[in-house]
PDB file of N, CA and C in Angstrom:
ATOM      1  N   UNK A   1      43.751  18.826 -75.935  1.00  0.00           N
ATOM      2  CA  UNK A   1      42.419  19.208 -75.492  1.00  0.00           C
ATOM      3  C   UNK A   1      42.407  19.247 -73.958  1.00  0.00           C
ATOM      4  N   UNK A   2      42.203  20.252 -73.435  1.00  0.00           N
ATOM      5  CA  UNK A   2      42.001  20.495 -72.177  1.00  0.00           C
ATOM      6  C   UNK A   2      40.658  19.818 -71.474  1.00  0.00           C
ATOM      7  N   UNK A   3      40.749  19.225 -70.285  1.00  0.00           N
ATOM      8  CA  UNK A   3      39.375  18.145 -70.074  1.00  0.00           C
ATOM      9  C   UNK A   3      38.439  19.439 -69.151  1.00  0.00           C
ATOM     10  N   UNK A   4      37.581  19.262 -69.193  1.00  0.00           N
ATOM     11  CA  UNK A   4      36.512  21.006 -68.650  1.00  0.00           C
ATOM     12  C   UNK A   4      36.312  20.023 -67.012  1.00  0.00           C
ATOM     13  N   UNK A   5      36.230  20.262 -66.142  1.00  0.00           N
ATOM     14  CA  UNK A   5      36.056  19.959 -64.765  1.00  0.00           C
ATOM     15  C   UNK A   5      34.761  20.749 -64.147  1.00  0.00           C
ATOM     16  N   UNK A   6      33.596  20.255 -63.379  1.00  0.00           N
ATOM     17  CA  UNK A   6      32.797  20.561 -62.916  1.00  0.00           C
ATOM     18  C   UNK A   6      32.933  20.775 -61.375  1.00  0.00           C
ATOM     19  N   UNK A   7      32.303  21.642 -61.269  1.00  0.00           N
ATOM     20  CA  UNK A   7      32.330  21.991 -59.652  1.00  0.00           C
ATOM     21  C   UNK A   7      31.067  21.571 -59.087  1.00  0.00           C
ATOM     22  N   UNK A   8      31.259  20.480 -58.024  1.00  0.00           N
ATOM     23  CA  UNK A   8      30.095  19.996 -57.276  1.00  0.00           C
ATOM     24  C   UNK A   8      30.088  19.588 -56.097  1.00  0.00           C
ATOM     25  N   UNK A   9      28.812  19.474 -55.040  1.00  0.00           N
ATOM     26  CA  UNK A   9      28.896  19.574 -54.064  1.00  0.00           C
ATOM     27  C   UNK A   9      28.499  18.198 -53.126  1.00  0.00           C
ATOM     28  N   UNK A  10      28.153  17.760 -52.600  1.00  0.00           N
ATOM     29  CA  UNK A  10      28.207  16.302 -51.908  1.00  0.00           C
ATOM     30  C   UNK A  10      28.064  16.606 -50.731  1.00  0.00           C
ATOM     31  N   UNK A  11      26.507  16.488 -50.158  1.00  0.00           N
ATOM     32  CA  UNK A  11      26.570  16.367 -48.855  1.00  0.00           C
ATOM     33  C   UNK A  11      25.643  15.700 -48.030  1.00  0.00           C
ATOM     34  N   UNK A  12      25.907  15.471 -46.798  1.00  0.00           N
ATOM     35  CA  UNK A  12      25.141  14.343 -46.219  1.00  0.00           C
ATOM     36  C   UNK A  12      25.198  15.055 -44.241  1.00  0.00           C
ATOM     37  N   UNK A  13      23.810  14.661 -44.375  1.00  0.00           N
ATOM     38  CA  UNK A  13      23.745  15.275 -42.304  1.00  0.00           C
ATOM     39  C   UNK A  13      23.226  14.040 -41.481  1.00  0.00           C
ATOM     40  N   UNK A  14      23.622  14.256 -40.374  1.00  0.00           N
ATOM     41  CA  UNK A  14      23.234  13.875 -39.310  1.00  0.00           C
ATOM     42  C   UNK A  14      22.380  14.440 -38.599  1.00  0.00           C
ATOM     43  N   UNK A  15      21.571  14.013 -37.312  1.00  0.00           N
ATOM     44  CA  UNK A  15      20.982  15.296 -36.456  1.00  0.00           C
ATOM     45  C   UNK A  15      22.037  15.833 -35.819  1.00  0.00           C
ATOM     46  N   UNK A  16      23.156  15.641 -35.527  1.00  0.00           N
ATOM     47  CA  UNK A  16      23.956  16.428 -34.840  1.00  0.00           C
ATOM     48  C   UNK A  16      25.153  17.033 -35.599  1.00  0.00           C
ATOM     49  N   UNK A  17      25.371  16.802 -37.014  1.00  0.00           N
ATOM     50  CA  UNK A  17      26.364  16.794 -37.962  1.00  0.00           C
ATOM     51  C   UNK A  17      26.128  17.162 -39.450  1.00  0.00           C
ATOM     52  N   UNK A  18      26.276  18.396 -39.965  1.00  0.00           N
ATOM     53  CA  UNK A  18      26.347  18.026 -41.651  1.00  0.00           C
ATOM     54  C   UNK A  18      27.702  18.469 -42.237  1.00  0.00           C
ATOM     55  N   UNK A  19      27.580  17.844 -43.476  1.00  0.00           N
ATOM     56  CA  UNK A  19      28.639  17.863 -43.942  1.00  0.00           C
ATOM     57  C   UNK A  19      28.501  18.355 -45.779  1.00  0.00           C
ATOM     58  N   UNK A  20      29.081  18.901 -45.768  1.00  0.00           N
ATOM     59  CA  UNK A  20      29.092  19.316 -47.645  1.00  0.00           C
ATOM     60  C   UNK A  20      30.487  19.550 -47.457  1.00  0.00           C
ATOM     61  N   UNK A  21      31.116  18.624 -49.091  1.00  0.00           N
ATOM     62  CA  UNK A  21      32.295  18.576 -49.762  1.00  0.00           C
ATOM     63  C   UNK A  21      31.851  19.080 -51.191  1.00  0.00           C
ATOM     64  N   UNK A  22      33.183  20.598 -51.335  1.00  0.00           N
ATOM     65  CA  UNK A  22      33.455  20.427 -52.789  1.00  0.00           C
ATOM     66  C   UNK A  22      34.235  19.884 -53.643  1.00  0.00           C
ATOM     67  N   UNK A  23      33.861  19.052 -54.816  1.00  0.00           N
ATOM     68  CA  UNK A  23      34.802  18.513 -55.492  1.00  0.00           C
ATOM     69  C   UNK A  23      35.108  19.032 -56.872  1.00  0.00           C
ATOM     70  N   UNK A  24      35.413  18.731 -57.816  1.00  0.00           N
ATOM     71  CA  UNK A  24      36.161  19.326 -58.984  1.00  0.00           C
ATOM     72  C   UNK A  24      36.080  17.940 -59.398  1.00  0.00           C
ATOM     73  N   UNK A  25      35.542  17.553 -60.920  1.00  0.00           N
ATOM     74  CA  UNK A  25      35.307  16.711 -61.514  1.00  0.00           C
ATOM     75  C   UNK A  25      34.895  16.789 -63.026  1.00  0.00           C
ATOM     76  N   UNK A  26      35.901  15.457 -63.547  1.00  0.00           N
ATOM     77  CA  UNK A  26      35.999  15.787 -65.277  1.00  0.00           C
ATOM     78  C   UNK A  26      34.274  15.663 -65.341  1.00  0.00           C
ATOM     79  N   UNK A  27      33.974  16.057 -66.417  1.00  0.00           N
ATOM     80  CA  UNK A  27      32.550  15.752 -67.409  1.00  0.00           C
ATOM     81  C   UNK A  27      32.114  14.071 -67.769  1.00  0.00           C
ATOM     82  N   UNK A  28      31.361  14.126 -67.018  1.00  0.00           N
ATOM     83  CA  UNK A  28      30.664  12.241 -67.564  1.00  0.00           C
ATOM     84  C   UNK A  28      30.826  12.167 -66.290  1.00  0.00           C
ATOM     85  N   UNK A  29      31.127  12.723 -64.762  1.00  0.00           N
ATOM     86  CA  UNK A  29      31.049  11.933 -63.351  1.00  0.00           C
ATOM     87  C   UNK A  29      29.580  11.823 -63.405  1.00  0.00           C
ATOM     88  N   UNK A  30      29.473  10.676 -62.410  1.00  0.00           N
ATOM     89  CA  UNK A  30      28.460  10.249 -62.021  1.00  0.00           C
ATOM     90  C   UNK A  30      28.612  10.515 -60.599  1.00  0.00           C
ATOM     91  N   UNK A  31      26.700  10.327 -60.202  1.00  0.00           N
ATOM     92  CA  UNK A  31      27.233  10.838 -58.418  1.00  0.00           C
ATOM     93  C   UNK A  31      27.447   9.877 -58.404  1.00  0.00           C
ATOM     94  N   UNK A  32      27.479   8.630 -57.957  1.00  0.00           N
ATOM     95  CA  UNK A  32      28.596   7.673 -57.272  1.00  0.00           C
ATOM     96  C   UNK A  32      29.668   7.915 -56.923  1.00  0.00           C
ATOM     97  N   UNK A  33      30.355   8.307 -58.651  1.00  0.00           N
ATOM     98  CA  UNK A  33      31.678   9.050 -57.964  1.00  0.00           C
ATOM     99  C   UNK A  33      32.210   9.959 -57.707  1.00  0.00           C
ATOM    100  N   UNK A  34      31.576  11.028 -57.532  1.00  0.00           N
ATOM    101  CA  UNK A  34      31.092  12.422 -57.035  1.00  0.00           C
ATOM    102  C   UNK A  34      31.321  11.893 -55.445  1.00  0.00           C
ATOM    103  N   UNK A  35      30.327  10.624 -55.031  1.00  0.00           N
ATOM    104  CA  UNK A  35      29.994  10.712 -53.552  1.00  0.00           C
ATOM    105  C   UNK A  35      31.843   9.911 -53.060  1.00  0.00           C
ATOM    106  N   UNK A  36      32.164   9.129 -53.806  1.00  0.00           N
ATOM    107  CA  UNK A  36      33.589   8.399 -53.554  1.00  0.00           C
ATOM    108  C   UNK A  36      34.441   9.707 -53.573  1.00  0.00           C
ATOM    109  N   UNK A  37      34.625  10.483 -54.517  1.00  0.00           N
ATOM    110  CA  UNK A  37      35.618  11.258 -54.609  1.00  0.00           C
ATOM    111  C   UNK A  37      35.744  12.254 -53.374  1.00  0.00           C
ATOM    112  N   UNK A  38      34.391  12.393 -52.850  1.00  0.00           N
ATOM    113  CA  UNK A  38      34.416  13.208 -51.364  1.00  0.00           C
ATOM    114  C   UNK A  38      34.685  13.019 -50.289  1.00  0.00           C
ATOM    115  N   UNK A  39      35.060  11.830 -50.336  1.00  0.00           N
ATOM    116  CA  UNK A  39      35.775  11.101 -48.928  1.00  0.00           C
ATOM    117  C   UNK A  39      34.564  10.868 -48.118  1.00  0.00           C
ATOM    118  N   UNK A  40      33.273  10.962 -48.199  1.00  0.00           N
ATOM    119  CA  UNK A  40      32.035  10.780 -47.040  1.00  0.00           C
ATOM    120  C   UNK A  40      32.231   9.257 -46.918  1.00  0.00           C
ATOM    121  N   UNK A  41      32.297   8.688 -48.024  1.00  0.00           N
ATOM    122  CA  UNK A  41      32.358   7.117 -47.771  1.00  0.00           C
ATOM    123  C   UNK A  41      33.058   6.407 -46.734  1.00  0.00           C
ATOM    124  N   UNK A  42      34.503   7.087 -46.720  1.00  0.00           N
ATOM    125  CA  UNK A  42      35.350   6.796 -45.416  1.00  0.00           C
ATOM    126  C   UNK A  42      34.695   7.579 -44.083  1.00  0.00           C
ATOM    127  N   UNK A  43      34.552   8.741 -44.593  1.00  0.00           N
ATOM    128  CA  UNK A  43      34.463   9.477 -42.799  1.00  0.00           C
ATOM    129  C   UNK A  43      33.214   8.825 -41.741  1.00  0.00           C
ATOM    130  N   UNK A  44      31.908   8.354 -42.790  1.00  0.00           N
ATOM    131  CA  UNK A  44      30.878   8.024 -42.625  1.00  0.00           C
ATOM    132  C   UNK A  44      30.405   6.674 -42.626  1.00  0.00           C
ATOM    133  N   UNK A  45      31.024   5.648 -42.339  1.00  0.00           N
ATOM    134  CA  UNK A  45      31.134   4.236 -42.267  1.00  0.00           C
ATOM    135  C   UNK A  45      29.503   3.862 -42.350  1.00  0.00           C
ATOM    136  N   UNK A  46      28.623   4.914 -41.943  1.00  0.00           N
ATOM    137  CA  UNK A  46      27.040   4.104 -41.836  1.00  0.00           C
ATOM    138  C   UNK A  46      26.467   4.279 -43.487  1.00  0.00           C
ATOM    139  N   UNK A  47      27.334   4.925 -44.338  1.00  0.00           N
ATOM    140  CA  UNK A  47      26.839   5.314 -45.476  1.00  0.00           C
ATOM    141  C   UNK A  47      26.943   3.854 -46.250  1.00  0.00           C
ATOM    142  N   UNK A  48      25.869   3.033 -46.635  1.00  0.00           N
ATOM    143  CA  UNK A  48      25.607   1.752 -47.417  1.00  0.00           C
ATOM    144  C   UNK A  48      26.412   2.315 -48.854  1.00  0.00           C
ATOM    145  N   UNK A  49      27.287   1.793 -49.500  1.00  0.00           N
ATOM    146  CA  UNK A  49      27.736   2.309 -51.096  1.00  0.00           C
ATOM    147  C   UNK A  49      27.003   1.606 -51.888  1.00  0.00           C
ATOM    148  N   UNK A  50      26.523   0.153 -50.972  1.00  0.00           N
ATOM    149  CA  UNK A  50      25.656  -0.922 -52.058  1.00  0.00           C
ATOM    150  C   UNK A  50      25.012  -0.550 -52.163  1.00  0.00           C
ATOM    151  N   UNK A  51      23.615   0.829 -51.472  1.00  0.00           N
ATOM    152  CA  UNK A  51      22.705   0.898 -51.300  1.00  0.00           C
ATOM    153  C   UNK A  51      22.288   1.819 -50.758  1.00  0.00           C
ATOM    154  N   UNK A  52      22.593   2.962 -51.659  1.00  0.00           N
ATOM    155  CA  UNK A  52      22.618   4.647 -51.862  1.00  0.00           C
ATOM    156  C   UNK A  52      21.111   5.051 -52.210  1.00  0.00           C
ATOM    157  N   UNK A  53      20.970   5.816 -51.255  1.00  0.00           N
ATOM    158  CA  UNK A  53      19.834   6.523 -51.505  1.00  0.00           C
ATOM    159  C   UNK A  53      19.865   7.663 -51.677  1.00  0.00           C
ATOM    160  N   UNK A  54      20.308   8.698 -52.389  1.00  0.00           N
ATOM    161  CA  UNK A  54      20.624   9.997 -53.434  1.00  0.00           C
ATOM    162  C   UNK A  54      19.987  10.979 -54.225  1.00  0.00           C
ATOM    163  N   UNK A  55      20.113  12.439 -54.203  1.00  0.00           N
ATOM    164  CA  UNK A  55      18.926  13.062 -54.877  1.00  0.00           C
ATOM    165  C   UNK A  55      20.347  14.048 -55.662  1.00  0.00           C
ATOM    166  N   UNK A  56      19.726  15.197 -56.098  1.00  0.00           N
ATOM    167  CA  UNK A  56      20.383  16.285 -56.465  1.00  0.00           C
ATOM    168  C   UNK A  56      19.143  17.152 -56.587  1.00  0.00           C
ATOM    169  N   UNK A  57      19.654  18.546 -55.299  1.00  0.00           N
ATOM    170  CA  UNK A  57      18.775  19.576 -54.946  1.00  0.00           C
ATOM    171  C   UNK A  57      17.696  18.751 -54.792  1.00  0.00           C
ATOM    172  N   UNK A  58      17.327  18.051 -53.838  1.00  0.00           N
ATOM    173  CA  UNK A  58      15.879  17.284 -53.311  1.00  0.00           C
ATOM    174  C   UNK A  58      15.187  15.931 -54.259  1.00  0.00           C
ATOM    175  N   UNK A  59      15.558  16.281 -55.745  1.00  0.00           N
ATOM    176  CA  UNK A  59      14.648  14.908 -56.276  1.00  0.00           C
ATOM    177  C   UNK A  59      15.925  13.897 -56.634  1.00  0.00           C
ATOM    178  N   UNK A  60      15.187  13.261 -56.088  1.00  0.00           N
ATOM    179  CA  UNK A  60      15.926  11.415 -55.937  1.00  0.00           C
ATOM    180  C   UNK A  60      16.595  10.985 -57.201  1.00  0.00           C
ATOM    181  N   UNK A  61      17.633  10.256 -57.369  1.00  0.00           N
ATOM    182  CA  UNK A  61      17.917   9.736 -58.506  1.00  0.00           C
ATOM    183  C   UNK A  61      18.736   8.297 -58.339  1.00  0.00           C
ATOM    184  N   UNK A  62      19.239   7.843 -59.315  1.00  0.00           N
ATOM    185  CA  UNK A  62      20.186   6.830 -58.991  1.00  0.00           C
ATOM    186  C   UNK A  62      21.752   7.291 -59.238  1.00  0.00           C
ATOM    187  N   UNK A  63      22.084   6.313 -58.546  1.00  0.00           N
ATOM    188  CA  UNK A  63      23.947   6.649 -58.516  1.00  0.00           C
ATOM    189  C   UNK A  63      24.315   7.036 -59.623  1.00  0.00           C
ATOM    190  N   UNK A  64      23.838   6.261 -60.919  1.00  0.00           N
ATOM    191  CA  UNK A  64      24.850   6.451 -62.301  1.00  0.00           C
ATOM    192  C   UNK A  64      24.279   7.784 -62.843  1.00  0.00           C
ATOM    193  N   UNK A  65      23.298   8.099 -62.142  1.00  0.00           N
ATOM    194  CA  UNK A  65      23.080   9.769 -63.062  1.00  0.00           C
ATOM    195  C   UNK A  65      24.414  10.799 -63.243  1.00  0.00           C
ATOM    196  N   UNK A  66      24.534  11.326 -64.629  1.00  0.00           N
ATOM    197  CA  UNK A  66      25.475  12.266 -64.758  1.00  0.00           C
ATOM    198  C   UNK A  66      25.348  13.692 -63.803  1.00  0.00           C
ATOM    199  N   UNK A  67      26.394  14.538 -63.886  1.00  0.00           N
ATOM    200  CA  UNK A  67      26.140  15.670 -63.159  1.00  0.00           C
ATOM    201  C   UNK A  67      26.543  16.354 -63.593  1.00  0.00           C
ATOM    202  N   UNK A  68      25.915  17.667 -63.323  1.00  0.00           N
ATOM    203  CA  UNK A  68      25.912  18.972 -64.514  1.00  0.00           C
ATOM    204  C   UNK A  68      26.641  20.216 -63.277  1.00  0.00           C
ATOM    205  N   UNK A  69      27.829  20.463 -63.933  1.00  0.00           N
ATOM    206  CA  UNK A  69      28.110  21.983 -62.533  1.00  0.00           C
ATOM    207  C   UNK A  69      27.465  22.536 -61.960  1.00  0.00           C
ATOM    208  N   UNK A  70      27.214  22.687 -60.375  1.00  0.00           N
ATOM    209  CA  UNK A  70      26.458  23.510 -59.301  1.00  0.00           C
ATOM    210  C   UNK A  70      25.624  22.364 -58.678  1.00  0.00           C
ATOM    211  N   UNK A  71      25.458  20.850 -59.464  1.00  0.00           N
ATOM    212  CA  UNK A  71      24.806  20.126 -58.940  1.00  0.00           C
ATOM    213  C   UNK A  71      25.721  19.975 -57.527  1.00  0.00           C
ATOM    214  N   UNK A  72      24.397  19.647 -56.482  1.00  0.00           N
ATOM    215  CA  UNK A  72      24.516  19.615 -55.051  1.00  0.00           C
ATOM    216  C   UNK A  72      23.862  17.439 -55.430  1.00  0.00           C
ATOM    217  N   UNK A  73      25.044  17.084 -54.697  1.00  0.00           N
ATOM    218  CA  UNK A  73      24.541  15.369 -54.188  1.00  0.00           C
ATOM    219  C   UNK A  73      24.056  15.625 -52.849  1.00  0.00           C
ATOM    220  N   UNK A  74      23.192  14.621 -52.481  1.00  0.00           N
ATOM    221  CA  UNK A  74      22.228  14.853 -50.977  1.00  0.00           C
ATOM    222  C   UNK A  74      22.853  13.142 -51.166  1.00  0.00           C
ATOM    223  N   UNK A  75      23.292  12.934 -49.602  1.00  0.00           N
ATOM    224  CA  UNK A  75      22.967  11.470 -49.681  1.00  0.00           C
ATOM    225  C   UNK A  75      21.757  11.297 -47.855  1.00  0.00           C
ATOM    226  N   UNK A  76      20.929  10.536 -48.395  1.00  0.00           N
ATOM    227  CA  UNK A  76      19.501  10.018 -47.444  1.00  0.00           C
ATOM    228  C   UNK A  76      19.730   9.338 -46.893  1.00  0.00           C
ATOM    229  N   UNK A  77      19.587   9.135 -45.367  1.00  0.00           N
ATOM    230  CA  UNK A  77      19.539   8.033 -44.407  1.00  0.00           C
ATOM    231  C   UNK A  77      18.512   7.772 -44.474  1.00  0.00           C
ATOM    232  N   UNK A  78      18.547   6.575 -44.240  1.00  0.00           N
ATOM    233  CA  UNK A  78      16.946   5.650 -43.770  1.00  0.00           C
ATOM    234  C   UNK A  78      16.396   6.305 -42.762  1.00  0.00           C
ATOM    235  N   UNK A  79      14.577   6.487 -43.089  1.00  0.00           N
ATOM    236  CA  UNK A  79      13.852   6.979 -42.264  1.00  0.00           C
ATOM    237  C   UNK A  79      13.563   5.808 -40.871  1.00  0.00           C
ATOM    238  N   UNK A  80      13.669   6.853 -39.777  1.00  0.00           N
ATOM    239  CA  UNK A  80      13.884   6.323 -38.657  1.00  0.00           C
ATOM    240  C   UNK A  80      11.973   5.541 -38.416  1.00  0.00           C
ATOM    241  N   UNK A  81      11.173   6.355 -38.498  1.00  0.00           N
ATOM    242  CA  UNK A  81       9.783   6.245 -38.687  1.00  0.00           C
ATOM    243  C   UNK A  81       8.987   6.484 -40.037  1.00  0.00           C
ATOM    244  N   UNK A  82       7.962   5.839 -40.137  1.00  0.00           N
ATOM    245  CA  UNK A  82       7.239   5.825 -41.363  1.00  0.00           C
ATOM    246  C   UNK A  82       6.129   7.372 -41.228  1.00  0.00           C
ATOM    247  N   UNK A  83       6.656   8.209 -42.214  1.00  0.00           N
ATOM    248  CA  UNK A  83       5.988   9.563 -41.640  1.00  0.00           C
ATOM    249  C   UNK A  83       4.295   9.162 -41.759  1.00  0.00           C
ATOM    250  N   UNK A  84       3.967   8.250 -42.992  1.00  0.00           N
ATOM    251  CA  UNK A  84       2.551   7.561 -42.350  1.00  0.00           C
ATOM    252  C   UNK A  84       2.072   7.332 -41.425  1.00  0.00           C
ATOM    253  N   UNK A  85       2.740   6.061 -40.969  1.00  0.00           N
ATOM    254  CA  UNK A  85       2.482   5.904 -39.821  1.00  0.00           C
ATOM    255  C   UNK A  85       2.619   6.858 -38.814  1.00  0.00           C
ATOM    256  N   UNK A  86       3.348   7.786 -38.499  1.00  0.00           N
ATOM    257  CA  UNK A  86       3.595   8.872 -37.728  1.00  0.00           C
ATOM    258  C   UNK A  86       2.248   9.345 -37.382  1.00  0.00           C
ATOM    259  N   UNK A  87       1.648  10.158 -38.658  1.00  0.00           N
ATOM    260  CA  UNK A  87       0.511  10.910 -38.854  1.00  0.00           C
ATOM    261  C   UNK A  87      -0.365  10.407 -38.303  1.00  0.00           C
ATOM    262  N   UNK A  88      -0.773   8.707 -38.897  1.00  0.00           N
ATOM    263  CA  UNK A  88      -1.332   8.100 -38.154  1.00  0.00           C
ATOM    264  C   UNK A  88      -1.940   7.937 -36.557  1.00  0.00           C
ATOM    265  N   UNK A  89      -0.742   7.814 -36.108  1.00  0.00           N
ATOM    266  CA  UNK A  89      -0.746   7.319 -34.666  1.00  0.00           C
ATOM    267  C   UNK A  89      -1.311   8.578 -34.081  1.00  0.00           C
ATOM    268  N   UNK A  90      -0.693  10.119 -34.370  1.00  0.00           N
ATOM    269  CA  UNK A  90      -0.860  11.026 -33.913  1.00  0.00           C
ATOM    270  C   UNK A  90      -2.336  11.573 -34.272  1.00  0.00           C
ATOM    271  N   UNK A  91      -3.152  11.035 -35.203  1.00  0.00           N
ATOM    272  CA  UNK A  91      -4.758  11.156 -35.490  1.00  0.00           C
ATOM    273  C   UNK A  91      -5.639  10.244 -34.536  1.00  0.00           C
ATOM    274  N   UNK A  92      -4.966   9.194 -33.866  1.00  0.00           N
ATOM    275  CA  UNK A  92      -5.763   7.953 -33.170  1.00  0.00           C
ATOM    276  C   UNK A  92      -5.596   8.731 -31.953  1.00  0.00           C
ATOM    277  N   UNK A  93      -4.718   9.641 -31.408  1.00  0.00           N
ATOM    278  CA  UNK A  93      -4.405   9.967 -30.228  1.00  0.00           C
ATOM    279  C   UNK A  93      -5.607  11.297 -29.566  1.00  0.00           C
ATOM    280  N   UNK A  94      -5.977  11.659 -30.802  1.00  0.00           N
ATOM    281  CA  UNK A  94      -6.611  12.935 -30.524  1.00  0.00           C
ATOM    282  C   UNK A  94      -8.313  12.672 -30.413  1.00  0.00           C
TER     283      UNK A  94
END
């Protein structure tokens, strides 16, 4: 039996940097290891593995979700500001 391999994508930006990896992966990956198999983990030392914050095409999920071919992994940095608060401040100002 031949194992079927999915084609998927993994990527993660900076403000000055993005990055998308394709990988090739048996059936049953999970992004976790979708995001391991792409090497971001090494290149990207600020990337938490304990404590992944992850979508596919924009809505959020957790690591152990399966992945279906063409799925795109997003991995999320922590927001620098609370866009609340943002809005906020910028309504008190005016």
């Amino acid at each position: 039996m031949v194992e079927r391999l999915l084609e998927v994508e993994v990527a993660y930006a900076k403000s000055e940097q993005q990055v998308i990896v394709s990988v090739d992966m048996p059936e049953g990956t999970t992004v976790q290891q979708a995001l391991k198999a792409s090497g971001l983990l090494e290149r990207f030392p600020e990337i938490d593995a304990d404590d992944l914050n992850v979508g596919i095409f924009g809505a959020v999920c957790k690591p152990e979700q399966l992945l279906k071919g063409g799925d795109r992994v997003e991995v999320y940095r922590p927001l620098i500001h609370d866009p609340k608060d943002a809005r906020r401040q910028r309504a008190t100002k005016r």
